[in-house]
PDB file of N, CA and C in Angstrom:
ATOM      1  N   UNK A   1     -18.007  18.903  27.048  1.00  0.00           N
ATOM      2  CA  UNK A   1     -17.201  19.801  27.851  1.00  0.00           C
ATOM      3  C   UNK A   1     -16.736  21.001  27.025  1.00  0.00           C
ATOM      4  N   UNK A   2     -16.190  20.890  25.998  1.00  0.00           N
ATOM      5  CA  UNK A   2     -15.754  22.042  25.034  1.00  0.00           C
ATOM      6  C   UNK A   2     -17.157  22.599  24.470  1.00  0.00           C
ATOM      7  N   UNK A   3     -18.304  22.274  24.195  1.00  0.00           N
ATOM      8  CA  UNK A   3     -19.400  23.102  23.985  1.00  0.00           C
ATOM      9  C   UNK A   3     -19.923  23.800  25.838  1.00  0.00           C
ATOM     10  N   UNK A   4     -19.919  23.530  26.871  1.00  0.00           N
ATOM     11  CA  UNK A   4     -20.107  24.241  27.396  1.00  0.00           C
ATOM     12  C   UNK A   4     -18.739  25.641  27.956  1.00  0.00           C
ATOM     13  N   UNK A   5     -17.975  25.027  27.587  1.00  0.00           N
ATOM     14  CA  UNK A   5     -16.799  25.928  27.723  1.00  0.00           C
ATOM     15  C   UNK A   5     -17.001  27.194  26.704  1.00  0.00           C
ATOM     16  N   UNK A   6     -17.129  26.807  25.352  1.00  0.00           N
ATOM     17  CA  UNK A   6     -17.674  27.497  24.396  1.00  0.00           C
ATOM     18  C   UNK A   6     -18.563  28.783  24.729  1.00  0.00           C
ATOM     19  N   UNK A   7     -19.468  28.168  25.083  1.00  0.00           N
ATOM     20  CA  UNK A   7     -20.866  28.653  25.170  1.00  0.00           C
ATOM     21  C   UNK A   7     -20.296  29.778  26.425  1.00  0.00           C
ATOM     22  N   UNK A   8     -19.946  29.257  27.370  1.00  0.00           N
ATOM     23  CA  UNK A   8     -19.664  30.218  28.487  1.00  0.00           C
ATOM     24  C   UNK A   8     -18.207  31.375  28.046  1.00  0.00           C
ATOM     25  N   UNK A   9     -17.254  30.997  27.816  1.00  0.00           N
ATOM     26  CA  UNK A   9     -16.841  31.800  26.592  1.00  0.00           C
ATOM     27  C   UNK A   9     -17.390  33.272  25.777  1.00  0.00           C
ATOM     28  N   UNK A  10     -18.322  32.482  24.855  1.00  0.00           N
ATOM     29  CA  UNK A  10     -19.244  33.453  24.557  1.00  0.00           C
ATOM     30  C   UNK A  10     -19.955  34.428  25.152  1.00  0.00           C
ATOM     31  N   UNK A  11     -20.850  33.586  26.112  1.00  0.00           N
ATOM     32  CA  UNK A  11     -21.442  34.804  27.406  1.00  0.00           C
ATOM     33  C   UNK A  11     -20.525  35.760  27.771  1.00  0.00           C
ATOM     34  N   UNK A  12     -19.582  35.564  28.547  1.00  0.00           N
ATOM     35  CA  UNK A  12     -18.312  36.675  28.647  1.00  0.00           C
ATOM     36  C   UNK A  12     -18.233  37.362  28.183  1.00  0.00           C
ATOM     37  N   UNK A  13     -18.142  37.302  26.559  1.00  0.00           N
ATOM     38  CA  UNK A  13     -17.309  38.232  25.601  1.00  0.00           C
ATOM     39  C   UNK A  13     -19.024  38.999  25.742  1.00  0.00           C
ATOM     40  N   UNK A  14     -20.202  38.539  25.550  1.00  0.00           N
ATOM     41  CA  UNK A  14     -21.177  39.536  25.266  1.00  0.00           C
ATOM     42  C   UNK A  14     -21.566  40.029  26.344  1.00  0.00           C
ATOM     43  N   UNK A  15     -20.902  39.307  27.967  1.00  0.00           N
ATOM     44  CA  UNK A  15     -21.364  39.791  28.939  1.00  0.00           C
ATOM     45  C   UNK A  15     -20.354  41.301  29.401  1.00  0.00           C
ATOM     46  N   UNK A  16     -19.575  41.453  28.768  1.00  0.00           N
ATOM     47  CA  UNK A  16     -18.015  42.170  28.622  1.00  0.00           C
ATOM     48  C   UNK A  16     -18.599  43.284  27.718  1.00  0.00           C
ATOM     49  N   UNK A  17     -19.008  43.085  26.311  1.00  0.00           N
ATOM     50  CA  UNK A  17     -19.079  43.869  25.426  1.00  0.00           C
ATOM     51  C   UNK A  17     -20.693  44.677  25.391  1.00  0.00           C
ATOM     52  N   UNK A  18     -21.346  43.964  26.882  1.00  0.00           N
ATOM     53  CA  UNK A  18     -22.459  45.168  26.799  1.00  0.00           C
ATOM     54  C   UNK A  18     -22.649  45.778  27.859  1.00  0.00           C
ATOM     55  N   UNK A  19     -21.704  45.488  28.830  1.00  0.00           N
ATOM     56  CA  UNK A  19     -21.193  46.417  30.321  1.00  0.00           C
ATOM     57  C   UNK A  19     -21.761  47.759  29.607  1.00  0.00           C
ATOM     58  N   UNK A  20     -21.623  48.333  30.953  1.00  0.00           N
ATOM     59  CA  UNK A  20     -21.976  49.860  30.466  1.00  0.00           C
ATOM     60  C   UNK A  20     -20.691  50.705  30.817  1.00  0.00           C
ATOM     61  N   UNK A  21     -20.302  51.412  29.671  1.00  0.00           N
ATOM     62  CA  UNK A  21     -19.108  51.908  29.822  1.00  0.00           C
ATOM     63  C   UNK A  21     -18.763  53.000  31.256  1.00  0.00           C
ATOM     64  N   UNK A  22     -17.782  53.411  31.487  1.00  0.00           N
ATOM     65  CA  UNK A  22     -17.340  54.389  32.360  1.00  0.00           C
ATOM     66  C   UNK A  22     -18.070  55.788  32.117  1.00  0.00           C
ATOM     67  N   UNK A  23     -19.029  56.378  32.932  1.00  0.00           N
ATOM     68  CA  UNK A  23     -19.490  57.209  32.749  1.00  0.00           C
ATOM     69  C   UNK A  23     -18.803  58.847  32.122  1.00  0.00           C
ATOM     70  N   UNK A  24     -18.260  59.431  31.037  1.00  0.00           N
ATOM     71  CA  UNK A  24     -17.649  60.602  31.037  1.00  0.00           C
ATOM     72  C   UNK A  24     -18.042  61.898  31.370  1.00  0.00           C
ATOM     73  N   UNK A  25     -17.778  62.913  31.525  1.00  0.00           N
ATOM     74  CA  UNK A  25     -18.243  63.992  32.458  1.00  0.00           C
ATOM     75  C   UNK A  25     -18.932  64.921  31.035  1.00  0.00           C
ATOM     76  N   UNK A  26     -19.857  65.233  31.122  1.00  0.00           N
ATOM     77  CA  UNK A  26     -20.556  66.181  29.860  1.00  0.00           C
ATOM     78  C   UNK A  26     -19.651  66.822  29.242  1.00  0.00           C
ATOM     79  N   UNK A  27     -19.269  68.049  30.094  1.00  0.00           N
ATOM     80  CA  UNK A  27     -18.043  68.618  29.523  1.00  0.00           C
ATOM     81  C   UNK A  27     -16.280  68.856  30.057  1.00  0.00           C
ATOM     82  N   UNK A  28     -15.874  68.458  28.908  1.00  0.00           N
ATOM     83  CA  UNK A  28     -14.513  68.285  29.598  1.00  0.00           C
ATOM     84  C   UNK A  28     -13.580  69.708  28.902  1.00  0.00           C
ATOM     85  N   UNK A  29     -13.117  70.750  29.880  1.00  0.00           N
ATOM     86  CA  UNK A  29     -12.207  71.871  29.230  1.00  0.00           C
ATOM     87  C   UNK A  29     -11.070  71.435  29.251  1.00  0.00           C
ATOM     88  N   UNK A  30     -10.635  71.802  28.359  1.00  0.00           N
ATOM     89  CA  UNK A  30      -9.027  71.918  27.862  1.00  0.00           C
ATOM     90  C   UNK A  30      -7.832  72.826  27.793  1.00  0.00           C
ATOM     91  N   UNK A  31      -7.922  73.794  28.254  1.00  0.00           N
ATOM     92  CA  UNK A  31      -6.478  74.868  28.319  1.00  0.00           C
ATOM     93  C   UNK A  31      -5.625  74.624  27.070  1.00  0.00           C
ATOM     94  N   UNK A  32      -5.747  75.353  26.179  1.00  0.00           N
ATOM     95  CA  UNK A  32      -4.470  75.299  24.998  1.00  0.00           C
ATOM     96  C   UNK A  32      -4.310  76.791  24.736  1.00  0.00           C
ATOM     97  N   UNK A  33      -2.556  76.815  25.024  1.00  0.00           N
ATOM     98  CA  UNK A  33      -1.965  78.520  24.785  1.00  0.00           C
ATOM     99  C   UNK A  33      -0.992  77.596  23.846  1.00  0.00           C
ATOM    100  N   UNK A  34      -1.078  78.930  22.742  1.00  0.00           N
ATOM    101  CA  UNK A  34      -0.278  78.527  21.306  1.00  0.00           C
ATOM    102  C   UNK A  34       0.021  79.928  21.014  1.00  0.00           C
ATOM    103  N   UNK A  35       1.972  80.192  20.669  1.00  0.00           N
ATOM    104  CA  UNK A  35       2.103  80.607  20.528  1.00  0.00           C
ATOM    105  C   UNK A  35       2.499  81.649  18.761  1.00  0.00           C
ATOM    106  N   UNK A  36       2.578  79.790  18.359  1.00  0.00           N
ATOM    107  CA  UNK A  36       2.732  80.374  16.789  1.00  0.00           C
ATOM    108  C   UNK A  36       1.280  79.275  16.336  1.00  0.00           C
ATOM    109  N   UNK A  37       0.988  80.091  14.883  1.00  0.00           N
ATOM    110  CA  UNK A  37      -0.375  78.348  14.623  1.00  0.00           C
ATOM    111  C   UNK A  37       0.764  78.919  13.316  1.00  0.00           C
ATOM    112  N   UNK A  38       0.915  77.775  12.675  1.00  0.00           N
ATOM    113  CA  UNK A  38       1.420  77.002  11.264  1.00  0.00           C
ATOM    114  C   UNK A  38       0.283  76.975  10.586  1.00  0.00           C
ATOM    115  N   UNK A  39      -0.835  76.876  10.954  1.00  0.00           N
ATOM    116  CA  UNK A  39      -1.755  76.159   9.940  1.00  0.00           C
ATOM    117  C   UNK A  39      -2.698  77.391   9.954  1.00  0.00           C
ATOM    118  N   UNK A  40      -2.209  78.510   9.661  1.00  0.00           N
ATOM    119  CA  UNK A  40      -3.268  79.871   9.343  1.00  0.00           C
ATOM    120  C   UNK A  40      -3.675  79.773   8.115  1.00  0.00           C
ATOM    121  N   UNK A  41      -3.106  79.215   7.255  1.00  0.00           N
ATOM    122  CA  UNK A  41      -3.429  79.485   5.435  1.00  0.00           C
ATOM    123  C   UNK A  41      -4.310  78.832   5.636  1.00  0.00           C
ATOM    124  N   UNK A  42      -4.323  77.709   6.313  1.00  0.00           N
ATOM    125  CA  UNK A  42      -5.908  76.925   6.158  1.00  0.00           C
ATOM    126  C   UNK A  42      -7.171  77.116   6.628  1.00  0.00           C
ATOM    127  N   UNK A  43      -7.541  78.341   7.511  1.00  0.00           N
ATOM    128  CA  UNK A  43      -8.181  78.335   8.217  1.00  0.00           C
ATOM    129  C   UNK A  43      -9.222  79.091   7.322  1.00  0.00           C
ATOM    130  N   UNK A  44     -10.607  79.422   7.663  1.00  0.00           N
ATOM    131  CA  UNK A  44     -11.978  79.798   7.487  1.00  0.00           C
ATOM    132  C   UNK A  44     -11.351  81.676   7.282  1.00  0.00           C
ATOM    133  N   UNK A  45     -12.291  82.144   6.436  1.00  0.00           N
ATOM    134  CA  UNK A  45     -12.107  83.539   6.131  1.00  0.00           C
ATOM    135  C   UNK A  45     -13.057  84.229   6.962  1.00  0.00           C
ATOM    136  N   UNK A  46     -13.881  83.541   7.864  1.00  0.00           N
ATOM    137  CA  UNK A  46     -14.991  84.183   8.710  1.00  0.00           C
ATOM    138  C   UNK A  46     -14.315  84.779   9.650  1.00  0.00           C
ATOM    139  N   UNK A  47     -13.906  83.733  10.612  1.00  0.00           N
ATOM    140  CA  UNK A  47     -13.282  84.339  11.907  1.00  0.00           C
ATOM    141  C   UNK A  47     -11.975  85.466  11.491  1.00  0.00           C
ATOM    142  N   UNK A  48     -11.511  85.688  10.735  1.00  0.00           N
ATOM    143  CA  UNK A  48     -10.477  86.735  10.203  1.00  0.00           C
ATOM    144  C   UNK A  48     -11.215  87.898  10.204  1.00  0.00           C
ATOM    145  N   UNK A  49     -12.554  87.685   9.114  1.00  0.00           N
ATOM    146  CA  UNK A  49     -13.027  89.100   9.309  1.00  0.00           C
ATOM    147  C   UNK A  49     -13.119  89.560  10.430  1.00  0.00           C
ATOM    148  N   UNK A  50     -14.204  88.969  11.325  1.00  0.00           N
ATOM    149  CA  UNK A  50     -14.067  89.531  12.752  1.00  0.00           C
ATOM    150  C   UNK A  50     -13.108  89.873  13.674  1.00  0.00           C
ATOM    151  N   UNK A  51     -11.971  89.593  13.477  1.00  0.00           N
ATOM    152  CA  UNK A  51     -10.684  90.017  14.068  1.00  0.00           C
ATOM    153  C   UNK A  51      -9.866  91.239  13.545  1.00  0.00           C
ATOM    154  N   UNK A  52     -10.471  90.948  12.509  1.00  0.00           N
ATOM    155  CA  UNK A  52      -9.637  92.379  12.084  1.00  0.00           C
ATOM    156  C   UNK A  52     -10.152  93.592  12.307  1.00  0.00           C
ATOM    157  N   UNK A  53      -9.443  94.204  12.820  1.00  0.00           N
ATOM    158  CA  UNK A  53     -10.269  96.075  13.323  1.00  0.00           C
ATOM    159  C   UNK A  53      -9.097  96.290  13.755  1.00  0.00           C
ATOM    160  N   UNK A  54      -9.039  97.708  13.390  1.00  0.00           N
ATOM    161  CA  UNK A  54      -8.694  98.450  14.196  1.00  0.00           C
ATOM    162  C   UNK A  54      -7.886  99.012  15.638  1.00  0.00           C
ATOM    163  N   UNK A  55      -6.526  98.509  15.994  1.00  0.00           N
ATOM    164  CA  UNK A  55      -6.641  98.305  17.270  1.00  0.00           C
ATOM    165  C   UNK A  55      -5.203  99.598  17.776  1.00  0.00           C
ATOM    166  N   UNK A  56      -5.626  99.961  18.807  1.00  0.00           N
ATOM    167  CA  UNK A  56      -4.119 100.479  19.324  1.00  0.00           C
ATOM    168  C   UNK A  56      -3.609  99.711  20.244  1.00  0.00           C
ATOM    169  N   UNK A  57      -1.963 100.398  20.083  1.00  0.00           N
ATOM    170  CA  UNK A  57      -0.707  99.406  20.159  1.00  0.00           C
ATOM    171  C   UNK A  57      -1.410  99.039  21.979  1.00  0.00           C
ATOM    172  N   UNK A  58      -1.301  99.340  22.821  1.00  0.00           N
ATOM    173  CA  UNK A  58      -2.117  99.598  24.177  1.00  0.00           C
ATOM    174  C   UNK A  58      -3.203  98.577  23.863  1.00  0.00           C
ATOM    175  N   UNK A  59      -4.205  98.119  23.234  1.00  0.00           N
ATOM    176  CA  UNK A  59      -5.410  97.460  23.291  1.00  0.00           C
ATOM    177  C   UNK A  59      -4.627  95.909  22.685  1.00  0.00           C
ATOM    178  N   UNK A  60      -3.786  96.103  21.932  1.00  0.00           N
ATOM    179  CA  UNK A  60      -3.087  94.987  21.132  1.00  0.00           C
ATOM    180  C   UNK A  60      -2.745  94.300  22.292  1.00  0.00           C
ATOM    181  N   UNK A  61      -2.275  94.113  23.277  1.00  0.00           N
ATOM    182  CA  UNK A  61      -1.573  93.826  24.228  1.00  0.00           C
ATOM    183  C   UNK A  61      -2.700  92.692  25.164  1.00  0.00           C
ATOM    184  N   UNK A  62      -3.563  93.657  25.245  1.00  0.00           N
ATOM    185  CA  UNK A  62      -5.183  92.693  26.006  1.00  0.00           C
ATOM    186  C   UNK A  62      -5.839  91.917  25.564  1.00  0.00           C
ATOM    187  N   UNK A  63      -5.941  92.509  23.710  1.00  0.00           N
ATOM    188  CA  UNK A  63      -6.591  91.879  22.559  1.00  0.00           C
ATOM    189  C   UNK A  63      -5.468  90.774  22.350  1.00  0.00           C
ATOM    190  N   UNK A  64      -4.454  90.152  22.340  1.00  0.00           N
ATOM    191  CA  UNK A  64      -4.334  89.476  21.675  1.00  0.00           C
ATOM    192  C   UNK A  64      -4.667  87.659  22.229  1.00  0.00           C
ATOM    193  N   UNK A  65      -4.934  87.642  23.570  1.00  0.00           N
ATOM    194  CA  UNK A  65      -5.683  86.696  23.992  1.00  0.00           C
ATOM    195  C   UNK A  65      -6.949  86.344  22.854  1.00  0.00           C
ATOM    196  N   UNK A  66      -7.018  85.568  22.758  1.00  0.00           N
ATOM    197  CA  UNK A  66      -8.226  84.859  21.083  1.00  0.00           C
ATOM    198  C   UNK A  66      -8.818  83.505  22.435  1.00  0.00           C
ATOM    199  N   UNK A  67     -10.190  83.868  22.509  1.00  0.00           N
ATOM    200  CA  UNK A  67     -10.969  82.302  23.495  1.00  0.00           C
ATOM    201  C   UNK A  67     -11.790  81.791  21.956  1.00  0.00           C
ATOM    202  N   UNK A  68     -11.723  80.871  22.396  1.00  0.00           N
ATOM    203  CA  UNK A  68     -12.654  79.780  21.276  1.00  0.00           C
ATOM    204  C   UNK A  68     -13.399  78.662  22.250  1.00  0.00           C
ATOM    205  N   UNK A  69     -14.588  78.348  21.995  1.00  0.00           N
ATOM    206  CA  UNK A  69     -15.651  77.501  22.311  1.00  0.00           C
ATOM    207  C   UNK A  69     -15.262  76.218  21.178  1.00  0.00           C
ATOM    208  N   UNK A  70     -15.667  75.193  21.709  1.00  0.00           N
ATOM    209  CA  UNK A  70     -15.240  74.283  20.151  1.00  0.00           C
ATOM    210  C   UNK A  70     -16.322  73.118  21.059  1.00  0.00           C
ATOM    211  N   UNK A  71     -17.157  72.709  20.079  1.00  0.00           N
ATOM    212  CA  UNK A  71     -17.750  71.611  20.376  1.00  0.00           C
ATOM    213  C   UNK A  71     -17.568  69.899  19.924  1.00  0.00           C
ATOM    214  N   UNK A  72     -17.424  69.468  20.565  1.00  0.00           N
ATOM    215  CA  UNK A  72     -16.619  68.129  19.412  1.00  0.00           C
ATOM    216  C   UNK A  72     -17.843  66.630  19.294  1.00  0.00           C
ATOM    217  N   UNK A  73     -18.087  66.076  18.264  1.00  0.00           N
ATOM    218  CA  UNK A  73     -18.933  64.988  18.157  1.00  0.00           C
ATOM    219  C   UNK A  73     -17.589  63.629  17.289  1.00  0.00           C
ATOM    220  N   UNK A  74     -18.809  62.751  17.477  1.00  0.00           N
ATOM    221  CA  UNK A  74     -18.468  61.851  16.285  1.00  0.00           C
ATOM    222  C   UNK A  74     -17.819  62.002  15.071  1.00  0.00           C
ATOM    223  N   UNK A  75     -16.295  62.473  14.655  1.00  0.00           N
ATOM    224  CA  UNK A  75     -15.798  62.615  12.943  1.00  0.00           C
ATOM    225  C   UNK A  75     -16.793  64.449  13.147  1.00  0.00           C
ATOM    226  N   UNK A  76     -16.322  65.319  13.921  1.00  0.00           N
ATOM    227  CA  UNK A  76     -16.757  66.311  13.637  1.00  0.00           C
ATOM    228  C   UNK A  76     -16.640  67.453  14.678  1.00  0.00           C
ATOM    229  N   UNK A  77     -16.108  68.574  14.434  1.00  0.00           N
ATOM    230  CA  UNK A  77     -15.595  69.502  15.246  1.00  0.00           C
ATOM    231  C   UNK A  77     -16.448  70.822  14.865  1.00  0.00           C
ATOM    232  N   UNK A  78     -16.817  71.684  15.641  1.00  0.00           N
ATOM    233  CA  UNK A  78     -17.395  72.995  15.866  1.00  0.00           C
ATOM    234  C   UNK A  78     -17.040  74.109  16.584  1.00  0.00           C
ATOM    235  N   UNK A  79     -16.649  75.251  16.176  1.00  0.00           N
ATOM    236  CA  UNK A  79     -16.475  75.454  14.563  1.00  0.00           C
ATOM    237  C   UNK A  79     -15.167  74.183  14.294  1.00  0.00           C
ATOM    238  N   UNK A  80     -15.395  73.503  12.596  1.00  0.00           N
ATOM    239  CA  UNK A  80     -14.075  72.947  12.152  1.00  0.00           C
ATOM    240  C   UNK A  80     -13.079  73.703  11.782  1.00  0.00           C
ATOM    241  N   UNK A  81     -12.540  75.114  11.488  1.00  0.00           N
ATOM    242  CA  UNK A  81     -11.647  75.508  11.632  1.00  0.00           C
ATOM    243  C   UNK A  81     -11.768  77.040  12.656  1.00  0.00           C
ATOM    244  N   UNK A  82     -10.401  77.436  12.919  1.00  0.00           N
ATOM    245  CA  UNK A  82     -10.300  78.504  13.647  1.00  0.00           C
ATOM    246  C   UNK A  82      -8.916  78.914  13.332  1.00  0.00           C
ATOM    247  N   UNK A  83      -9.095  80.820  13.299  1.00  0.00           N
ATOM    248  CA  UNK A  83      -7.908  81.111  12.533  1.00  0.00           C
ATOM    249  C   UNK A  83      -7.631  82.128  13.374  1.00  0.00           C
ATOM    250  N   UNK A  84      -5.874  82.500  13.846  1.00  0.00           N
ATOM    251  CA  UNK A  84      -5.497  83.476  14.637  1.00  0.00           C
ATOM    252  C   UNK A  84      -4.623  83.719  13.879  1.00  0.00           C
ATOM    253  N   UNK A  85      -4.248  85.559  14.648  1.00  0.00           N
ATOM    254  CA  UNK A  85      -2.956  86.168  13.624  1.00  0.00           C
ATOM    255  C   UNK A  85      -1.769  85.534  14.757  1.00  0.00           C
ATOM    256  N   UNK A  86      -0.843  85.226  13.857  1.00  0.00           N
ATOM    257  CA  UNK A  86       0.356  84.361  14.557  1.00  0.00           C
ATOM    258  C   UNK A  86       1.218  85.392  15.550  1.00  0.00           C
ATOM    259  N   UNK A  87       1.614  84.966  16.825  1.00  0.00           N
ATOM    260  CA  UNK A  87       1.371  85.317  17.942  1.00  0.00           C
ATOM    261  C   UNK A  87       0.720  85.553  19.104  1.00  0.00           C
ATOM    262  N   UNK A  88      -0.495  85.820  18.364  1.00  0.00           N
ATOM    263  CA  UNK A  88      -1.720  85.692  19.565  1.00  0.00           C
ATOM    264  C   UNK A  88      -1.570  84.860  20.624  1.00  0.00           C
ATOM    265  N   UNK A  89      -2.005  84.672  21.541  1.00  0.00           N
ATOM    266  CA  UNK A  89      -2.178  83.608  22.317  1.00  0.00           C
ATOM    267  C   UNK A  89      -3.815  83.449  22.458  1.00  0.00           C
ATOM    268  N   UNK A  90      -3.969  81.569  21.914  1.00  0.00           N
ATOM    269  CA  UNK A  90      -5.237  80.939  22.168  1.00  0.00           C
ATOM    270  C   UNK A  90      -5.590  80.235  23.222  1.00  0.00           C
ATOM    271  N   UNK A  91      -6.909  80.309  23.776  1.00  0.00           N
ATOM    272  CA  UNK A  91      -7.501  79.555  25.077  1.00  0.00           C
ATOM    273  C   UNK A  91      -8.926  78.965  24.263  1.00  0.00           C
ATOM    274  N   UNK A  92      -8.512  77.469  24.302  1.00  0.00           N
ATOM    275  CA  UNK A  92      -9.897  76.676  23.288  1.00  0.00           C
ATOM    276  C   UNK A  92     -10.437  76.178  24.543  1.00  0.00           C
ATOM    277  N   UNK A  93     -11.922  76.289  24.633  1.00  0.00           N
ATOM    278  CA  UNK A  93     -12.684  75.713  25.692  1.00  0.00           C
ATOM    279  C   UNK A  93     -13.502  74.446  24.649  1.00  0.00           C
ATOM    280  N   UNK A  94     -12.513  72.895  25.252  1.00  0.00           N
ATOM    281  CA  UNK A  94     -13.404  71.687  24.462  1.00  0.00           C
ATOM    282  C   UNK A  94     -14.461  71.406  25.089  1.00  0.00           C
ATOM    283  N   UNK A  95     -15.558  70.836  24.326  1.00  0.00           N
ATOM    284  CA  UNK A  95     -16.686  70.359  24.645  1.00  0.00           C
ATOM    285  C   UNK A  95     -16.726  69.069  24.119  1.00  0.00           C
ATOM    286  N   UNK A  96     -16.809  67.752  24.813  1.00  0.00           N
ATOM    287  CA  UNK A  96     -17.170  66.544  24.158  1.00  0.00           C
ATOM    288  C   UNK A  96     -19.165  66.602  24.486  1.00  0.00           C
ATOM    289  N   UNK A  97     -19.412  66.203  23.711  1.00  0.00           N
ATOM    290  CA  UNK A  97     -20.745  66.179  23.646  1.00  0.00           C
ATOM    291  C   UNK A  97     -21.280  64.792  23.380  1.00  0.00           C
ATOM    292  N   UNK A  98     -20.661  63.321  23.436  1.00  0.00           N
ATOM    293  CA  UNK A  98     -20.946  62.431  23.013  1.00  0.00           C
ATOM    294  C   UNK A  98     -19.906  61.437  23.945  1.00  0.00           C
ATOM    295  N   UNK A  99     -18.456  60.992  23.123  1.00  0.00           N
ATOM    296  CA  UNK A  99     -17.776  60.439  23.590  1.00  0.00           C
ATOM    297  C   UNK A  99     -16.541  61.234  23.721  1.00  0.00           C
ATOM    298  N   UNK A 100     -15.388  60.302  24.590  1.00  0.00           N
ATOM    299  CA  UNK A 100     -13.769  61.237  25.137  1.00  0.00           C
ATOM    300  C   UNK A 100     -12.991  61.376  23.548  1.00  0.00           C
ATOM    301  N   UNK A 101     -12.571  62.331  23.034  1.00  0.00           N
ATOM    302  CA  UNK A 101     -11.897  62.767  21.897  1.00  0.00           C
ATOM    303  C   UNK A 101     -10.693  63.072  22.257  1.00  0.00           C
ATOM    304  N   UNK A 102      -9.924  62.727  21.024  1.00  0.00           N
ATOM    305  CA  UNK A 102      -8.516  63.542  20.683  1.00  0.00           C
ATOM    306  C   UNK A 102      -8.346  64.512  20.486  1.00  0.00           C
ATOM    307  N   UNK A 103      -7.411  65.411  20.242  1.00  0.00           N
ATOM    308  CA  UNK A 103      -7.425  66.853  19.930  1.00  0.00           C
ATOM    309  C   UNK A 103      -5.718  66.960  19.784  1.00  0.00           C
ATOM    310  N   UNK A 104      -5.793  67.523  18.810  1.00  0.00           N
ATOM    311  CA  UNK A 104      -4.010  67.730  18.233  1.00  0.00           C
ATOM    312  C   UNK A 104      -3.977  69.593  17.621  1.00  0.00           C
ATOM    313  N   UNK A 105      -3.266  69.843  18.450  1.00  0.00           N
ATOM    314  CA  UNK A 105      -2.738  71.588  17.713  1.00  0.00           C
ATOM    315  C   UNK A 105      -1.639  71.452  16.924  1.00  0.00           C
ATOM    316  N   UNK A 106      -1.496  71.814  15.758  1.00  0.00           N
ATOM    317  CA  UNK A 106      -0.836  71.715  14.877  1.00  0.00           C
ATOM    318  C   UNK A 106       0.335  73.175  14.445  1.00  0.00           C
TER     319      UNK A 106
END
């Protein structure tokens, strides 16, 4: 009696653990407006260059909306960093490309 209990037991747990999970939607967007980022010293010297130009006070106003694409995998984010001048306001469009991720603005 306890070996078939066992045994059926077992089935469960592998009949459980090879279900097929909840299907997630390809891509899932995210809306993030940030008004200060803290974590500018850390960021990539790429995206800076490209931001910096030139701007009048009038264009500053339209310009300071910053969109970002970000693709996210397994232990890995794209681009892994992104850098704004503090104030801006950011709009990150997430992409899970695999499985549902976390995401923390700092």
């Amino acid at each position: 009696m306890k070996y078939k209990f066992l045994v059926f037991a077992l089935f469960l747990v592998l009949l459980i653990g090879c279900a097929e999970q909840q299907a997630t939607p390809e891509q899932q967007k995210i809306k993030v407006t940030m008004e200060n980022s803290q974590s500018e010293a850390a960021q990539g010297n790429n995206i800076q260059e490209q931001q910096k130009t030139e701007e009048k006070p009038e264009q500053r106003q339209e310009d300071s909306i910053k969109e970002f694409s970000i693709t996210a995998k397994r232990f890995e984010f794209r681009p892994s960093t992104i850098a704004v001048n503090k104030g801006d306001k950011v709009i990150l469009h997430l992409t899970s490309s695999d499985v549902t991720h976390g995401f923390v603005v700092r």
